[in-house]
N, C-alpha and C. Protein backbone atom coordinates (compact mmCIF):
# COMPACT_ATOMS: atom_id res chain seq x y z
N UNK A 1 21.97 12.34 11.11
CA UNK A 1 21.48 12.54 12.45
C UNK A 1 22.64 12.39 13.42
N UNK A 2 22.89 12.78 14.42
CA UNK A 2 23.86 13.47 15.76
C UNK A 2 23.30 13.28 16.65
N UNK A 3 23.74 12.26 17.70
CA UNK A 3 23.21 12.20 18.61
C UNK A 3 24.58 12.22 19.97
N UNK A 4 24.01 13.63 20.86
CA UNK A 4 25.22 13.47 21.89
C UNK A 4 24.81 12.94 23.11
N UNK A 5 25.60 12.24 23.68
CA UNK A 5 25.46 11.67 24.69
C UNK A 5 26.33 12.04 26.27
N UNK A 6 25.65 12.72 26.79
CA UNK A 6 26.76 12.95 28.10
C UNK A 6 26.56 12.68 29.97
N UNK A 7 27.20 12.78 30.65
CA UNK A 7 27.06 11.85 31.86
C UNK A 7 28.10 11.55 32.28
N UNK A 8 28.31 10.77 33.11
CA UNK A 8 29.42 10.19 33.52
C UNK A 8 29.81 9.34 32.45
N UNK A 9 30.57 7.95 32.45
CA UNK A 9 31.11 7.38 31.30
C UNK A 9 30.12 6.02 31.60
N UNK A 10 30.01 5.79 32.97
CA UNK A 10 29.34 4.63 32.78
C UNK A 10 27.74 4.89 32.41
N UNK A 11 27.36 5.90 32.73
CA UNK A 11 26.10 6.57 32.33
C UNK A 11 26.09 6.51 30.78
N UNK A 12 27.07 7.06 29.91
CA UNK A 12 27.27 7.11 28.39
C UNK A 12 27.07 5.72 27.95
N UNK A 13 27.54 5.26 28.81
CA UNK A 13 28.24 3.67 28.14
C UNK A 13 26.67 3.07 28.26
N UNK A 14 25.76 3.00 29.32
CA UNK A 14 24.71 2.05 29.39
C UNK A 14 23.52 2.92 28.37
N UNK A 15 23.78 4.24 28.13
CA UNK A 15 22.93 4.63 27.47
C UNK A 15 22.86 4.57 25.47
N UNK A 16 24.53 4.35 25.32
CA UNK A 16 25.14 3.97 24.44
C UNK A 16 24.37 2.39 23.55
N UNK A 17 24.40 1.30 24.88
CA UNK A 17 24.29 0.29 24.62
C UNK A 17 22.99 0.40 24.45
N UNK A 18 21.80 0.92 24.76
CA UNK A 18 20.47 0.93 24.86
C UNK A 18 20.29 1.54 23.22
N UNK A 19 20.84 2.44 23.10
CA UNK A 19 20.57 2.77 21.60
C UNK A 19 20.90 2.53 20.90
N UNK A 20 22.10 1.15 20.90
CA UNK A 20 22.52 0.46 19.81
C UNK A 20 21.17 -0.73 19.76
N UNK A 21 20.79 -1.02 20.89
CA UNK A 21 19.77 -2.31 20.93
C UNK A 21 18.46 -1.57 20.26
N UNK A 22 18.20 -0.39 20.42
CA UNK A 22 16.44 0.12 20.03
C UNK A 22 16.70 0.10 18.42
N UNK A 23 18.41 0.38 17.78
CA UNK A 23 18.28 0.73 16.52
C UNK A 23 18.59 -0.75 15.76
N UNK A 24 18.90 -1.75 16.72
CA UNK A 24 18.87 -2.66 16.05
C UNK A 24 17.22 -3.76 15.98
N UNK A 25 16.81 -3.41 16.88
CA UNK A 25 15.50 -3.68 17.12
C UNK A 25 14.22 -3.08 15.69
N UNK A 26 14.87 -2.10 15.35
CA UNK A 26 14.41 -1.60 14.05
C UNK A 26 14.70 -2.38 13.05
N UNK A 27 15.01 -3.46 13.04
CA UNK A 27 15.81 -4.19 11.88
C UNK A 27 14.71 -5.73 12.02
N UNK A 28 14.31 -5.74 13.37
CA UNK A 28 13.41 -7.18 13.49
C UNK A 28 12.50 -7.79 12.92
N UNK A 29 12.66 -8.74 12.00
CA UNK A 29 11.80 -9.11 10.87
C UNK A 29 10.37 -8.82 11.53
N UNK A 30 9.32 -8.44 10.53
CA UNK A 30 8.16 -8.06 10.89
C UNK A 30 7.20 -9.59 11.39
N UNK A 31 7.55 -10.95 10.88
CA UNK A 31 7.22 -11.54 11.56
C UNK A 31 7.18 -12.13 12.87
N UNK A 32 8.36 -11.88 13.32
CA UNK A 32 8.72 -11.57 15.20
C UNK A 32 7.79 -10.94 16.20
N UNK A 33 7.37 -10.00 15.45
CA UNK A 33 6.85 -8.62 15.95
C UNK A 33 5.21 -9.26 16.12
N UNK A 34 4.86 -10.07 15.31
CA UNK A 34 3.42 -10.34 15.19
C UNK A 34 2.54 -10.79 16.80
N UNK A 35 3.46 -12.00 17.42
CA UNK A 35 2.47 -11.87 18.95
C UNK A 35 3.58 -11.27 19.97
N UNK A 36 3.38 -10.31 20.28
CA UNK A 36 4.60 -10.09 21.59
C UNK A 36 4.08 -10.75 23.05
N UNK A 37 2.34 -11.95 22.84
CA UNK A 37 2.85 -12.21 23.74
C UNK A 37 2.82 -13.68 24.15
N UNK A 38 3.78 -14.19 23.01
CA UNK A 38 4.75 -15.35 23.00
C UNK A 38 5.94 -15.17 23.22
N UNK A 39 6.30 -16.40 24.46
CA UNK A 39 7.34 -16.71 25.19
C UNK A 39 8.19 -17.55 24.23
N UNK A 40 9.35 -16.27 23.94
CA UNK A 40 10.85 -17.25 22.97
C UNK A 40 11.50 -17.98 23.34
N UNK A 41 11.04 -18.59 24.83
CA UNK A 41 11.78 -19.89 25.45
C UNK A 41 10.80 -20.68 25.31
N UNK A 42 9.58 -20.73 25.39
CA UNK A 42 8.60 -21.91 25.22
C UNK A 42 7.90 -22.17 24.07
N UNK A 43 7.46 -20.78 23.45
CA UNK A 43 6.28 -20.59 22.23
C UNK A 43 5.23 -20.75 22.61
N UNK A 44 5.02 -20.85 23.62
CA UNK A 44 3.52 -20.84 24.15
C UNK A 44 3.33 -19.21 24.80
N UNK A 45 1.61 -19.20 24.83
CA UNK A 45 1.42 -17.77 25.26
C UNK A 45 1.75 -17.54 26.97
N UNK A 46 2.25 -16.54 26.56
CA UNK A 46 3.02 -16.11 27.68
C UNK A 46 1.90 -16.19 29.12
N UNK A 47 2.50 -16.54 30.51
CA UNK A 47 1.99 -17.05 31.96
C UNK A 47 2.79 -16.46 32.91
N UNK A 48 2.27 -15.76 33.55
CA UNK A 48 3.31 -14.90 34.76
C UNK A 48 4.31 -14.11 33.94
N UNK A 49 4.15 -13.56 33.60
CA UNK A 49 5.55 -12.47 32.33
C UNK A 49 6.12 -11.49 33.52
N UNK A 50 7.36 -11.59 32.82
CA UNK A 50 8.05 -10.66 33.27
C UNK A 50 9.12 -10.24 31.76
N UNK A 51 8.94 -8.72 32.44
CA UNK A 51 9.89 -8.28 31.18
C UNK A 51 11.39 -7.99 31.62
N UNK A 52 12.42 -8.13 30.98
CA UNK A 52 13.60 -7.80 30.87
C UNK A 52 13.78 -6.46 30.84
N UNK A 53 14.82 -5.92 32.34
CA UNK A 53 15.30 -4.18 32.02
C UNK A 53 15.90 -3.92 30.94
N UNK A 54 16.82 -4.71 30.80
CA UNK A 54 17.90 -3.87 29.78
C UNK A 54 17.05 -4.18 28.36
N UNK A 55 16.00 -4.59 27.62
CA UNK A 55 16.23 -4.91 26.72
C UNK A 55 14.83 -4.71 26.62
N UNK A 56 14.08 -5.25 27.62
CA UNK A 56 12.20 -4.96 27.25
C UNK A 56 11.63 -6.22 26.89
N UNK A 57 12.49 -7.26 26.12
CA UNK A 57 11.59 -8.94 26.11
C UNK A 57 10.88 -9.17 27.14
N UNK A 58 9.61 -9.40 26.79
CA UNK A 58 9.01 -10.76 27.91
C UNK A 58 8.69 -11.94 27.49
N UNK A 59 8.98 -12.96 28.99
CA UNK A 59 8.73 -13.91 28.70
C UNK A 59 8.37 -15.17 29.79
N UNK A 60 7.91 -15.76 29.75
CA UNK A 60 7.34 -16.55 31.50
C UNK A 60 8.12 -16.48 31.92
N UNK A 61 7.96 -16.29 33.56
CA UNK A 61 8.92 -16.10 34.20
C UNK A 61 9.33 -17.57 34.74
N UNK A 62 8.52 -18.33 34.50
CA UNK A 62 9.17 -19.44 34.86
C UNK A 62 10.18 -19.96 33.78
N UNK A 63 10.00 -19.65 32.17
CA UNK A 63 11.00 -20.15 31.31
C UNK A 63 12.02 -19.55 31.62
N UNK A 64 12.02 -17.96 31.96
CA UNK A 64 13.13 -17.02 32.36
C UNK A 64 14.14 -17.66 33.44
N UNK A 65 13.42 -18.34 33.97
CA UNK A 65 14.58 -18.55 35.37
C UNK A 65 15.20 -19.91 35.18
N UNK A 66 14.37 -20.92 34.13
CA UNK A 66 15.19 -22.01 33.43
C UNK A 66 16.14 -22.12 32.85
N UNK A 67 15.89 -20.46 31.77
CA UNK A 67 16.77 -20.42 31.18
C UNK A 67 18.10 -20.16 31.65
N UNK A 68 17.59 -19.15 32.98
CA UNK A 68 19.07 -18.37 33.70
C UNK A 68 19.72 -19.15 34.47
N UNK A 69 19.01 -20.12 35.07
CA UNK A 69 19.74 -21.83 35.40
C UNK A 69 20.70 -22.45 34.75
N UNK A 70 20.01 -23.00 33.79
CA UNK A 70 20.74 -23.62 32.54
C UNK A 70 22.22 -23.03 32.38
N UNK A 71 22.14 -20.91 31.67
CA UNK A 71 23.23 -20.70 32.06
C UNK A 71 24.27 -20.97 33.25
N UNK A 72 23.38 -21.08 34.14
CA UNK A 72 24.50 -20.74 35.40
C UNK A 72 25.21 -21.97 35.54
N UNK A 73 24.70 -22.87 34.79
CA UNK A 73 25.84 -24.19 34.82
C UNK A 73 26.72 -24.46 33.99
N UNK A 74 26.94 -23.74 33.00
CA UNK A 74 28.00 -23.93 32.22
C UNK A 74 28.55 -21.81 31.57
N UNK A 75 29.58 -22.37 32.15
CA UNK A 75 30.37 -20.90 32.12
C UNK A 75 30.58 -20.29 30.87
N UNK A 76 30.36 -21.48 29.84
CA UNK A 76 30.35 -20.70 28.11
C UNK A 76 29.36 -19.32 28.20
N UNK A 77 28.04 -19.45 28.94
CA UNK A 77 26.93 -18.63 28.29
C UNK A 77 26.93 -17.92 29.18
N UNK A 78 28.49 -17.49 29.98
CA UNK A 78 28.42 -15.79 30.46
C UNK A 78 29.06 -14.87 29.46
N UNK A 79 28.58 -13.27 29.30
CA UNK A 79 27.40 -13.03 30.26
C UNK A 79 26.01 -13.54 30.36
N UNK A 80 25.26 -13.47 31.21
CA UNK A 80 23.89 -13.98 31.06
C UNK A 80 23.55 -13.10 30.39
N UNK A 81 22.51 -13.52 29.11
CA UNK A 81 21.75 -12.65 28.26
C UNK A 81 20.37 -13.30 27.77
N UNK A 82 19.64 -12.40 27.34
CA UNK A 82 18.09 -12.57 26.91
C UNK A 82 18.44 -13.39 25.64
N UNK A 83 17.10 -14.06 26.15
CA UNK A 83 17.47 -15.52 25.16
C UNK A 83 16.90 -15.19 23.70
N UNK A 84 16.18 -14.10 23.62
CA UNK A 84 16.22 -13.15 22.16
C UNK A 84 16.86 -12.26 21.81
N UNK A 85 17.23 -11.50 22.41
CA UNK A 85 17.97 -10.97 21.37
C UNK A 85 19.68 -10.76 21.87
N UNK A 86 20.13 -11.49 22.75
CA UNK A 86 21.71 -11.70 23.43
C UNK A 86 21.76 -10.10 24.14
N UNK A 87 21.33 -9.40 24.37
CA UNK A 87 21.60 -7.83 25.13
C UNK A 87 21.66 -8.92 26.52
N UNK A 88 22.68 -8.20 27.43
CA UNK A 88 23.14 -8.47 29.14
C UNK A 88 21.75 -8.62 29.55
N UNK A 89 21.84 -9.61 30.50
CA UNK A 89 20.98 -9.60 31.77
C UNK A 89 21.04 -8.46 32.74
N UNK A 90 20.41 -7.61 32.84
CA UNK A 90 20.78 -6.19 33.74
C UNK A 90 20.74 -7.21 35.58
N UNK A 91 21.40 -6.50 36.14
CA UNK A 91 21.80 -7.17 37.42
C UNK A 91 20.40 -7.13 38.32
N UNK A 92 19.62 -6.13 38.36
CA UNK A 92 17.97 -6.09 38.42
C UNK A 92 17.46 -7.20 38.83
N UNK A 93 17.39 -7.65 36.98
CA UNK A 93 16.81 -8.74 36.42
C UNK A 93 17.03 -10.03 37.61
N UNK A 94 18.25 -10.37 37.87
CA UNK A 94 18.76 -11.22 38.35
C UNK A 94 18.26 -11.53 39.83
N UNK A 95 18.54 -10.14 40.41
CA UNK A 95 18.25 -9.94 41.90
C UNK A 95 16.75 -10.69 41.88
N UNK A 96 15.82 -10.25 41.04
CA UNK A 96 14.27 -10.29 41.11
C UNK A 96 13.86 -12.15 40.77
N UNK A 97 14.66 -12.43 39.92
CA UNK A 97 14.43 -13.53 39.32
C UNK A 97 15.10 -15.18 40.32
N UNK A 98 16.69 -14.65 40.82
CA UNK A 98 17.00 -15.72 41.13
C UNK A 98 16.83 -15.52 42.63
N UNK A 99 16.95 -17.11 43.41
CA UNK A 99 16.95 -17.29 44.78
C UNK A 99 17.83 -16.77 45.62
N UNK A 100 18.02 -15.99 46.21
CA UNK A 100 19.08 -15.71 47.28
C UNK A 100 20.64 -16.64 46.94
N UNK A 101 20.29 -17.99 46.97
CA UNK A 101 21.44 -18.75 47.27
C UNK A 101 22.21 -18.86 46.12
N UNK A 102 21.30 -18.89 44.66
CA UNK A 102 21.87 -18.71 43.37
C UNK A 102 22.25 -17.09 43.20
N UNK A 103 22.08 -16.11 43.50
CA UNK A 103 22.31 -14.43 43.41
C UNK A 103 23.63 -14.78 44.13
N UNK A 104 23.75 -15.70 45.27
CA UNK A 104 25.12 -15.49 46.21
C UNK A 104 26.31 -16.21 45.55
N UNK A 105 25.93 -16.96 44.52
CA UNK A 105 26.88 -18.05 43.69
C UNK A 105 27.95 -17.34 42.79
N UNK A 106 26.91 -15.92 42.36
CA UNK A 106 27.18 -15.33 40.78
C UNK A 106 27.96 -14.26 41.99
């Protein structure tokens, strides 16, 4: 199979990365797959969800913004990424999720 990709480069590049994540997503043990709607930061059933652009996880949005906290205090766990499957935090995500004063930090 051949797949071409064309666009600008940064266009290639984000569309690039999206189809490395869907074909690796094909690989996700079938027990993962069983409730999609459990939160992989809490394990409890998911409350206020929000899903992730770049990647499609959901997960409370209140664990979501704990989690993106947590990162934001220690500089090891940039880039920010989904706490399943490591794909980028799309900048979106961020705008929607964090407070003004934390968006102005990053």
């Amino acid at each position: 199979m051949t797949v071409l990709l064309e666009g600008s480069a940064v266009n290639v590049q984000k569309a690039f990365h999206h189809l490395i994540h869907f074909v690796e997503s094909l690989t996700v043990p079938e027990e993962s797959l069983a409730n999609p709607n459990v939160c992989g930061v809490c394990c409890e059933e998911i409350s206020r969800s929000y899903r992730l652009e770049s990647c499609g996880h959901k997960f409370c949005r209140d664990c979501l913004i704990l989690a993106i906290n947590t990162a934001l205090g220690d500089s090891n766990l940039f880039p920010l990424r989904c706490p399943q499957c490591r794909v980028d935090i799309a900048i979106v995500d961020l705008e929607w999720l964090l407070e003004r004063t934390q968006w102005l930090k990053l």
